[in-house]
Protein backbone atom coordinates (compact mmCIF):
# COMPACT_ATOMS: atom_id res chain seq x y z
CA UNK A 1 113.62 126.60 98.41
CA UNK A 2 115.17 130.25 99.09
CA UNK A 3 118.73 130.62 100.18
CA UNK A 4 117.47 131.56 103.42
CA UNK A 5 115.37 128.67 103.97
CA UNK A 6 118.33 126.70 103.19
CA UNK A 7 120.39 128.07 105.30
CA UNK A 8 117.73 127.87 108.24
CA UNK A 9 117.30 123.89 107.09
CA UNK A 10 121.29 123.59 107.46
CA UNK A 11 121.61 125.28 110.90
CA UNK A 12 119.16 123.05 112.04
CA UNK A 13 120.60 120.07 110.59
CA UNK A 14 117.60 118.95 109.09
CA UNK A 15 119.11 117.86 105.70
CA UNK A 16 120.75 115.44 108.16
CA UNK A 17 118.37 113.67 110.44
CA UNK A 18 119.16 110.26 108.72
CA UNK A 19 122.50 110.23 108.72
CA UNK A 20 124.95 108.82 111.70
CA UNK A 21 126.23 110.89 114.73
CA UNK A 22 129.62 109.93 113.93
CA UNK A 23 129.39 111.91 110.49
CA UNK A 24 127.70 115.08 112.36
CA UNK A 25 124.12 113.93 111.33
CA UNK A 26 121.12 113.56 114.08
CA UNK A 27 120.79 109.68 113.55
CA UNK A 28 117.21 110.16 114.76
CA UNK A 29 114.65 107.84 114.34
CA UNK A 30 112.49 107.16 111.22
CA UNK A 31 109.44 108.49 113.01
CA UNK A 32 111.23 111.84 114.75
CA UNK A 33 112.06 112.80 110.97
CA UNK A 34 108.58 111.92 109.45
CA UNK A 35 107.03 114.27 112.12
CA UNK A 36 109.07 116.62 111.07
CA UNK A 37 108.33 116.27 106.88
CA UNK A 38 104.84 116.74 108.38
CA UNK A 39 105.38 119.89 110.00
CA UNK A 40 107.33 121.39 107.48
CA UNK A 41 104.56 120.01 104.87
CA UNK A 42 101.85 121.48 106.72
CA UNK A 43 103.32 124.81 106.55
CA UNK A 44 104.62 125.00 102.96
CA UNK A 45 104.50 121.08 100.94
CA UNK A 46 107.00 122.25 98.11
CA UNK A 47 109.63 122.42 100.75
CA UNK A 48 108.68 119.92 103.15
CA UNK A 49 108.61 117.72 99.95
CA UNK A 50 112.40 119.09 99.10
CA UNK A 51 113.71 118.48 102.78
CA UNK A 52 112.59 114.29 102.74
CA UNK A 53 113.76 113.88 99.20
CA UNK A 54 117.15 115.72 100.51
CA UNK A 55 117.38 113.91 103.70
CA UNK A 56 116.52 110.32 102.22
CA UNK A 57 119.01 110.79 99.69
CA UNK A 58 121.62 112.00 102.02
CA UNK A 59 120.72 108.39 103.74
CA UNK A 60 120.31 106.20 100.77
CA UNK A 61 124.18 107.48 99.96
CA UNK A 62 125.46 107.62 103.31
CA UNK A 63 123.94 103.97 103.60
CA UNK A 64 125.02 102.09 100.42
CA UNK A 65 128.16 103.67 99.04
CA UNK A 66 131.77 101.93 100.03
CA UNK A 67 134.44 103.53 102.81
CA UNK A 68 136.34 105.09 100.63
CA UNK A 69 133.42 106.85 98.72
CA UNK A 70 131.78 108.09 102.30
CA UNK A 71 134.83 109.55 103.26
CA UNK A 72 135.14 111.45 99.59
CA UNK A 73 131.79 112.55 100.06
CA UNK A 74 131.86 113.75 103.90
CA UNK A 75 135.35 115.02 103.25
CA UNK A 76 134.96 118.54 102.28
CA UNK A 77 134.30 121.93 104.41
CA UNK A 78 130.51 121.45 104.44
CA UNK A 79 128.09 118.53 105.28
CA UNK A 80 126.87 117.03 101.80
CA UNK A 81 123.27 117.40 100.75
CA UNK A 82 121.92 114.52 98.36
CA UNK A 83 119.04 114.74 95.41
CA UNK A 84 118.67 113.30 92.07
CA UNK A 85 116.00 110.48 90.46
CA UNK A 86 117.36 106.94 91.57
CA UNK A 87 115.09 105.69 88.72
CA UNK A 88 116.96 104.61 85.45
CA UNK A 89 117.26 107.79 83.45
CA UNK A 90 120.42 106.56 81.86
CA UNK A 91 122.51 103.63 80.95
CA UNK A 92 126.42 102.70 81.57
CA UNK A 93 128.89 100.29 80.76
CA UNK A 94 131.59 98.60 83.12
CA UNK A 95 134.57 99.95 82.77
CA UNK A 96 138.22 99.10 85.03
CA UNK A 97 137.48 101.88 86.90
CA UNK A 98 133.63 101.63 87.55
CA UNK A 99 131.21 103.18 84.98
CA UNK A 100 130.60 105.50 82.62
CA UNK A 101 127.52 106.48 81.17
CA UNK A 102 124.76 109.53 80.25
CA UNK A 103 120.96 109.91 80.72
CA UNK A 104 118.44 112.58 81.40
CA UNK A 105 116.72 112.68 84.37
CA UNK A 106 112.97 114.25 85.30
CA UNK A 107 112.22 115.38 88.88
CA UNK A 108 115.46 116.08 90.53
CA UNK A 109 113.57 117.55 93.70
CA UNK A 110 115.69 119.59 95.60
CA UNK A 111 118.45 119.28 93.43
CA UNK A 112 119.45 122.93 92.92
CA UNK A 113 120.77 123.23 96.85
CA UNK A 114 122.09 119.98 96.54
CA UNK A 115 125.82 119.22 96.32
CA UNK A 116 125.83 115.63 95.04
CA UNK A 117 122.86 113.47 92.56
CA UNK A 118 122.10 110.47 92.97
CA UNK A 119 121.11 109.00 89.49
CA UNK A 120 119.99 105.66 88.33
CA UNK A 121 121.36 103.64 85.22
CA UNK A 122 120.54 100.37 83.39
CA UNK A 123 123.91 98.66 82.91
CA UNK A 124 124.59 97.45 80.12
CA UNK A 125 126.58 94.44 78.25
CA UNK A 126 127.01 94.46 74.42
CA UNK A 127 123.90 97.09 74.45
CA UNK A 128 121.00 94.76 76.38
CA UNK A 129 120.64 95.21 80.04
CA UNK A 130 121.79 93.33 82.63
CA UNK A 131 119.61 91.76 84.72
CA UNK A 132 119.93 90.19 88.11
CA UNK A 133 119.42 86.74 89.54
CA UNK A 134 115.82 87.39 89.72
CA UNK A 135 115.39 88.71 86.18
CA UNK A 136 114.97 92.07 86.99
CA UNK A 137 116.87 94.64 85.09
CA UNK A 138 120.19 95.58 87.01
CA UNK A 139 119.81 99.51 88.04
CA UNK A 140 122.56 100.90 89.61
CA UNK A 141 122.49 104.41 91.64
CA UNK A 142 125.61 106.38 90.54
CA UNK A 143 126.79 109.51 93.13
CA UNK A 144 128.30 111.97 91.55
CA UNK A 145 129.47 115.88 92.45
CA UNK A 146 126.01 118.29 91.13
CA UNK A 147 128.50 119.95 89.00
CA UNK A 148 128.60 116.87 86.89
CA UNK A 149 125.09 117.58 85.45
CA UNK A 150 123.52 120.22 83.12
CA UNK A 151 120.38 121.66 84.31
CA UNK A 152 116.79 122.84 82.97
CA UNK A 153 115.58 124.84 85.29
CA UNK A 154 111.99 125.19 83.50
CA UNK A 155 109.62 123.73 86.70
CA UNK A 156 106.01 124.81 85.16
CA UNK A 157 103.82 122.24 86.85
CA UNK A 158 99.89 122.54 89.00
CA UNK A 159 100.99 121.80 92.36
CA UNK A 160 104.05 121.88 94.34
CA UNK A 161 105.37 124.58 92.83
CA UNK A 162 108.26 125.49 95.16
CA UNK A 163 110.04 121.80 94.91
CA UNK A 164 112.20 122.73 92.24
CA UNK A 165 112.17 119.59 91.04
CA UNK A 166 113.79 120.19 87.84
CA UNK A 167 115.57 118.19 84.88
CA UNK A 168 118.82 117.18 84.55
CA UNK A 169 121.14 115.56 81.94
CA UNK A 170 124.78 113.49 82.64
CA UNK A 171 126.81 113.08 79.69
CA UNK A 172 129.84 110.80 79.60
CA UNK A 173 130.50 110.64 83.08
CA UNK A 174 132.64 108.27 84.93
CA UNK A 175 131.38 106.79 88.09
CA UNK A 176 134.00 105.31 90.68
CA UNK A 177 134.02 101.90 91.70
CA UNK A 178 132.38 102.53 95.29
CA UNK A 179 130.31 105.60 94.05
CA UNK A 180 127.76 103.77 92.88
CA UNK A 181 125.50 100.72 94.09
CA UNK A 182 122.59 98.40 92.86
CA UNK A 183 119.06 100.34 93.72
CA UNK A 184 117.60 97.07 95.42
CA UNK A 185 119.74 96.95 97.96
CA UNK A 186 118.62 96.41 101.32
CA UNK A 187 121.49 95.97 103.45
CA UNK A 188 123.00 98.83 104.45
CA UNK A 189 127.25 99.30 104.78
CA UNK A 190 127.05 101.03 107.92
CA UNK A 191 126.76 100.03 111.39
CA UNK A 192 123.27 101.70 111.91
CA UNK A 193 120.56 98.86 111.04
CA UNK A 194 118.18 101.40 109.95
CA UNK A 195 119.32 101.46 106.87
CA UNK A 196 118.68 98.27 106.06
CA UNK A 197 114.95 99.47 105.29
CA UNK A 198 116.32 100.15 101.86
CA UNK A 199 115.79 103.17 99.45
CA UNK A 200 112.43 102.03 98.61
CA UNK A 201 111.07 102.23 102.51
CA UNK A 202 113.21 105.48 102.54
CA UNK A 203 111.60 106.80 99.86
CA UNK A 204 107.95 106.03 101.21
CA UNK A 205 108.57 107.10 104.44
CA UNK A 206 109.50 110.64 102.81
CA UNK A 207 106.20 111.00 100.54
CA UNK A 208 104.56 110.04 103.79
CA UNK A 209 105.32 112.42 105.92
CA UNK A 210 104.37 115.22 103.04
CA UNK A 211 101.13 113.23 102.86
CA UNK A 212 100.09 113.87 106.66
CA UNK A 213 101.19 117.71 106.78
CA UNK A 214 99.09 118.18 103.63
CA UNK A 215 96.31 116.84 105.56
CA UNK A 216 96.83 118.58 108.86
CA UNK A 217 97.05 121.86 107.31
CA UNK A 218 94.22 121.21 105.05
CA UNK A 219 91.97 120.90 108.47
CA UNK A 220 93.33 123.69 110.11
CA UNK A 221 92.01 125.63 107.11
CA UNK A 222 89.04 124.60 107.07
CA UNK A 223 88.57 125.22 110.83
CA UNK A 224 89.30 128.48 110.33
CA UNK A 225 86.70 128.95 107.38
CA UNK A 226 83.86 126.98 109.04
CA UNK A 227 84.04 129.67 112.21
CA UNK A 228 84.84 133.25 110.30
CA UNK A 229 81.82 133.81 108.85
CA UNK A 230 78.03 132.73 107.58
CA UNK A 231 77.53 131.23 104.07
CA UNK A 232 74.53 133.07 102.35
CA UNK A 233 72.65 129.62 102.52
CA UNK A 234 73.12 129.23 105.72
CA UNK A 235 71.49 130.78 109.24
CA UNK A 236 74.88 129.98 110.87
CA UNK A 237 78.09 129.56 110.38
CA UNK A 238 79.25 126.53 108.87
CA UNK A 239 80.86 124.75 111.63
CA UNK A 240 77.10 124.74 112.77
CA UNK A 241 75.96 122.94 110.59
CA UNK A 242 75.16 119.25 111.49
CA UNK A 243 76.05 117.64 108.12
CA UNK A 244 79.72 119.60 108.45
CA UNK A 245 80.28 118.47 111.66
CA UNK A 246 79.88 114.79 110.86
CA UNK A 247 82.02 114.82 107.67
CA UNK A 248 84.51 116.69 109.47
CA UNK A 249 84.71 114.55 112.56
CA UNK A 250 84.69 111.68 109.96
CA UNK A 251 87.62 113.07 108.23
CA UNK A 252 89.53 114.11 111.06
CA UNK A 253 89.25 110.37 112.47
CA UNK A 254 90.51 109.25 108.91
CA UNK A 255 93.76 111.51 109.76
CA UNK A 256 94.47 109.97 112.71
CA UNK A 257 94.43 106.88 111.66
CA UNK A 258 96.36 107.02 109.32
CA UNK A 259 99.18 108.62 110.87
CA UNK A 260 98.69 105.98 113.78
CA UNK A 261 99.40 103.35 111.27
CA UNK A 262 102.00 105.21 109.94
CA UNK A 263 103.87 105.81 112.84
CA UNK A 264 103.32 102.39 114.33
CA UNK A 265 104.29 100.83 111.49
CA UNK A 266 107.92 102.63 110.95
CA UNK A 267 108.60 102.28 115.32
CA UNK A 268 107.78 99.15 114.99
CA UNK A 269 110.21 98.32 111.92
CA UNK A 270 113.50 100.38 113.06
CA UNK A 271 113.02 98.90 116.43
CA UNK A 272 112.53 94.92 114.55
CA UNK A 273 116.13 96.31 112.68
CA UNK A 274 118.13 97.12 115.20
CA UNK A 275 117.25 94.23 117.14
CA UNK A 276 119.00 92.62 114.88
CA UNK A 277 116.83 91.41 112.31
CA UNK A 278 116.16 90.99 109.09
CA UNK A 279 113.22 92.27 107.15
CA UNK A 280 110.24 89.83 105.82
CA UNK A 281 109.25 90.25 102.12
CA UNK A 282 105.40 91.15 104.12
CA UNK A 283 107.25 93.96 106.19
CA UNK A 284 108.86 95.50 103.10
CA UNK A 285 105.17 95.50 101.56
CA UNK A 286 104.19 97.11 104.47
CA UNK A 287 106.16 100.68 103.51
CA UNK A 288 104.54 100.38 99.89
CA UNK A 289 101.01 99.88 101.56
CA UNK A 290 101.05 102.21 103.70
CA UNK A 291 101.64 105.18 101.62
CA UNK A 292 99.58 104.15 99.13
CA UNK A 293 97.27 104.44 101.62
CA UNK A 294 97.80 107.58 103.14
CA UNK A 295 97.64 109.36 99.87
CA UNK A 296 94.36 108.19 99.11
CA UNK A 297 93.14 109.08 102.27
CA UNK A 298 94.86 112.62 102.66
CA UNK A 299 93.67 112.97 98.61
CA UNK A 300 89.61 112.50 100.14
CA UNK A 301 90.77 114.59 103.66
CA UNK A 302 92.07 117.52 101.49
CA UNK A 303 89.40 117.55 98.53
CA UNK A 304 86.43 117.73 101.67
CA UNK A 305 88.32 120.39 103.28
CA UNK A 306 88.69 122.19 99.59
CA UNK A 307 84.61 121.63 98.95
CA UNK A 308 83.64 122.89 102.38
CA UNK A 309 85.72 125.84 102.32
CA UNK A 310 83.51 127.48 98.93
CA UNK A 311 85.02 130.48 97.33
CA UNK A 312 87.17 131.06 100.22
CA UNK A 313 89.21 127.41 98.40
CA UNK A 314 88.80 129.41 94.91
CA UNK A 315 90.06 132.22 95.18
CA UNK A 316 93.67 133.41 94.86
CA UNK A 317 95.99 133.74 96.96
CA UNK A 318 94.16 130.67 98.98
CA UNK A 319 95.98 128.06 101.34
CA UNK A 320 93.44 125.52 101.00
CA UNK A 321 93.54 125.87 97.37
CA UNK A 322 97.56 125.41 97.36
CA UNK A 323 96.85 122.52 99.63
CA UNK A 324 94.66 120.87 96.70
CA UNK A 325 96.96 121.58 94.17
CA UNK A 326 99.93 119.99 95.92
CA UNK A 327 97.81 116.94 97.18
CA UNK A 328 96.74 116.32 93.48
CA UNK A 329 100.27 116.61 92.67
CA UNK A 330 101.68 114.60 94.87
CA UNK A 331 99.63 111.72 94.19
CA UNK A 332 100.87 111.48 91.00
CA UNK A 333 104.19 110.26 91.95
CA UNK A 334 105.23 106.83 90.43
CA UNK A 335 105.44 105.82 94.54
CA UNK A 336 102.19 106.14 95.25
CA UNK A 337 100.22 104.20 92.02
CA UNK A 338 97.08 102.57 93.43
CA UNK A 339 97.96 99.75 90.72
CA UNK A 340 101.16 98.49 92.88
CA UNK A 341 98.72 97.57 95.52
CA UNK A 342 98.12 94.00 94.09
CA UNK A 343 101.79 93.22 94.36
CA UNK A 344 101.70 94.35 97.79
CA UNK A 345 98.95 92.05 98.54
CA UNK A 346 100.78 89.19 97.56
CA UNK A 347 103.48 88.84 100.63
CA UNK A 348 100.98 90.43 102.69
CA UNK A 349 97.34 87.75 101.80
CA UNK A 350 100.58 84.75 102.49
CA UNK A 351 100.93 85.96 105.89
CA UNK A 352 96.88 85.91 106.54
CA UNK A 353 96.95 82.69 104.81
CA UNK A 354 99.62 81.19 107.46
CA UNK A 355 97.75 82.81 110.16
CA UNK A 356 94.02 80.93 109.37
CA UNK A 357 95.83 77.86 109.07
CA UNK A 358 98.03 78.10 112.28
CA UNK A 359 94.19 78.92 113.90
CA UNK A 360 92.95 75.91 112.08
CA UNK A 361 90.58 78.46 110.08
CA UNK A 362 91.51 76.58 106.57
């Protein structure tokens, strides 16, 4: 993003939706924020895209590092604005102090505005990873000032062009004991019981909201196309056309739903939270499901807008042709891989199972 985007972003306190009123954030709900990645993504992706991967970070850190870190990090002249790839990149050791370790990272989105990364890293003992009660590889998510990295600021890619979602390399840093925290964590440190969706529902909440303003703009576009003017085939204009009226209405339907289920589904959990309870293994599947879904569906909502629109999608400069490219881009983020579905279904086909036999149904 520009500097004066930036700047607009940070008068607005947008880079802060997600974090507490008592640390000068908005503490707004899940849903209030995703409305706004939409917006933003309907209008330009590459930096609605930045703003969710800024503001969930900002959350993931303000949720999951200790006192004494939050009050390092919140402690200078300016709010703090949080990127970086939570994946493993890297590895570390234990040391008295915390950790030290190195990696390079791919897509630090947003990461050139930021002021602290968030990075993941294997930890290791006498070189083989540590795993964790459940056998899964111990990853912990290490906050550290952005001046601790080196930076490649070579972003060539298709689609979403603007996110700057460059690489990055850490090299011998140390990591404070309090500065850093295991990625799987669902519980969050502070008082606000939102947090306790955990980075992953964070994370898909984020690439959801991108998801519907991709979608929403794509059908504005196409709006506009279908009414300007007649397509040489045609004796009217293309929103005349019966067979384009019927795919659109289709498609348009397809949009609603699935921000309905989208928003439903993220009310329903921060209001389950803060009522004091604790998330099922089905709920948390839930987040992964659901933007899984939407990206399929905005993917088929945005390519019919793109076919429809004819030249007026091909040639450059074209918004419904930007709208394809980020779309195609965006679905291939490591979040959204159809294959995770039949993990998902596994907490999710338990509850059905309960409910047939509660109904007598087995």
């Amino acid at each position: 993003m520009t500097p004066k985007v930036v700047a607009a972003m940070k008068e607005q306190g947008m880079f802060w939706m997600l974090v507490p009123k008592s640390l000068g954030g908005s503490q707004a709900r899940i849903s209030e924020c995703m409305e706004a990645w939409e917006e933003i993504s309907s209008a330009d992706a590459s930096a609605g895209w930045s703003l969710m991967a800024n503001a969930t970070g900002t959350a993931a850190a303000t949720a999951f590092v200790s006192d004494e870190a939050l009050a390092t990090i919140y402690g200078g002249s300016e709010m703090p604005i949080m990127a970086g790839m939570l994946g493993p990149g890297g590895t570390s050791v234990e040391t008295s102090d915390g950790l030290k370790g190195s990696g390079k990272y791919r897509f630090g989105s947003g990461s050139l505005h930021a002021t602290w990364l968030g990075s993941g890293m294997f930890v290791l003992d006498d070189k083989l990873i540590r795993k964790l009660p459940d056998g899964t590889p111990q990853v912990c998510v290490c906050w550290l000032p952005k001046e601790k990295a080196e930076f490649d600021v070579n972003w060539d890619v298709l689609g979403l062009q603007g996110t700057g979602s460059v690489d990055y390399t850490l090299t011998d840093v140390d990591v404070p004991k309090g500065f850093h925290h295991e990625r799987s964590i669902n519980h969050g440190l502070r008082d606000w019981r939102l947090y306790d969706i955990g980075i992953a529902g964070l994370a898909c909440a984020g690439h959801t909201g991108v998801a519907l303003g991709l979608m929403k703009r794509a059908l504005e576009e196409i709006t506009k196309i279908a009414f300007a003017k007649k397509r040489p085939a045609y004796q009217t204009v293309l929103g005349e056309q019966q067979v384009f009226r019927h795919d659109f209405a289709y498609h348009e339907a397809a949009y609603r739903a699935a921000r309905a289920f989208t928003m439903e589904l993220y009310d329903q959990t921060q209001d389950y939270l803060e009522a004091g309870n604790e998330l099922t293994p089905a709920m948390r599947a839930r987040f992964r499901q659901n933007v899984i879904y939407v990206h399929r569906v905005a993917a088929d909502v945005v390519r019919f807008c793109y076919t429809m629109g004819g030249s007026d999608s091909l040639r450059n400069p074209s918004d419904l042709g930007r709208c394809m490219l980020d779309m195609s881009a965006a679905t291939q983020h490591i979040f959204v891989d159809t294959i995770a579905m039949q993990d998902v279904a596994v907490p999710i086909l338990d509850g059905w199972k309960q409910t047939v036999a509660a109904n007598g149904l087995a």
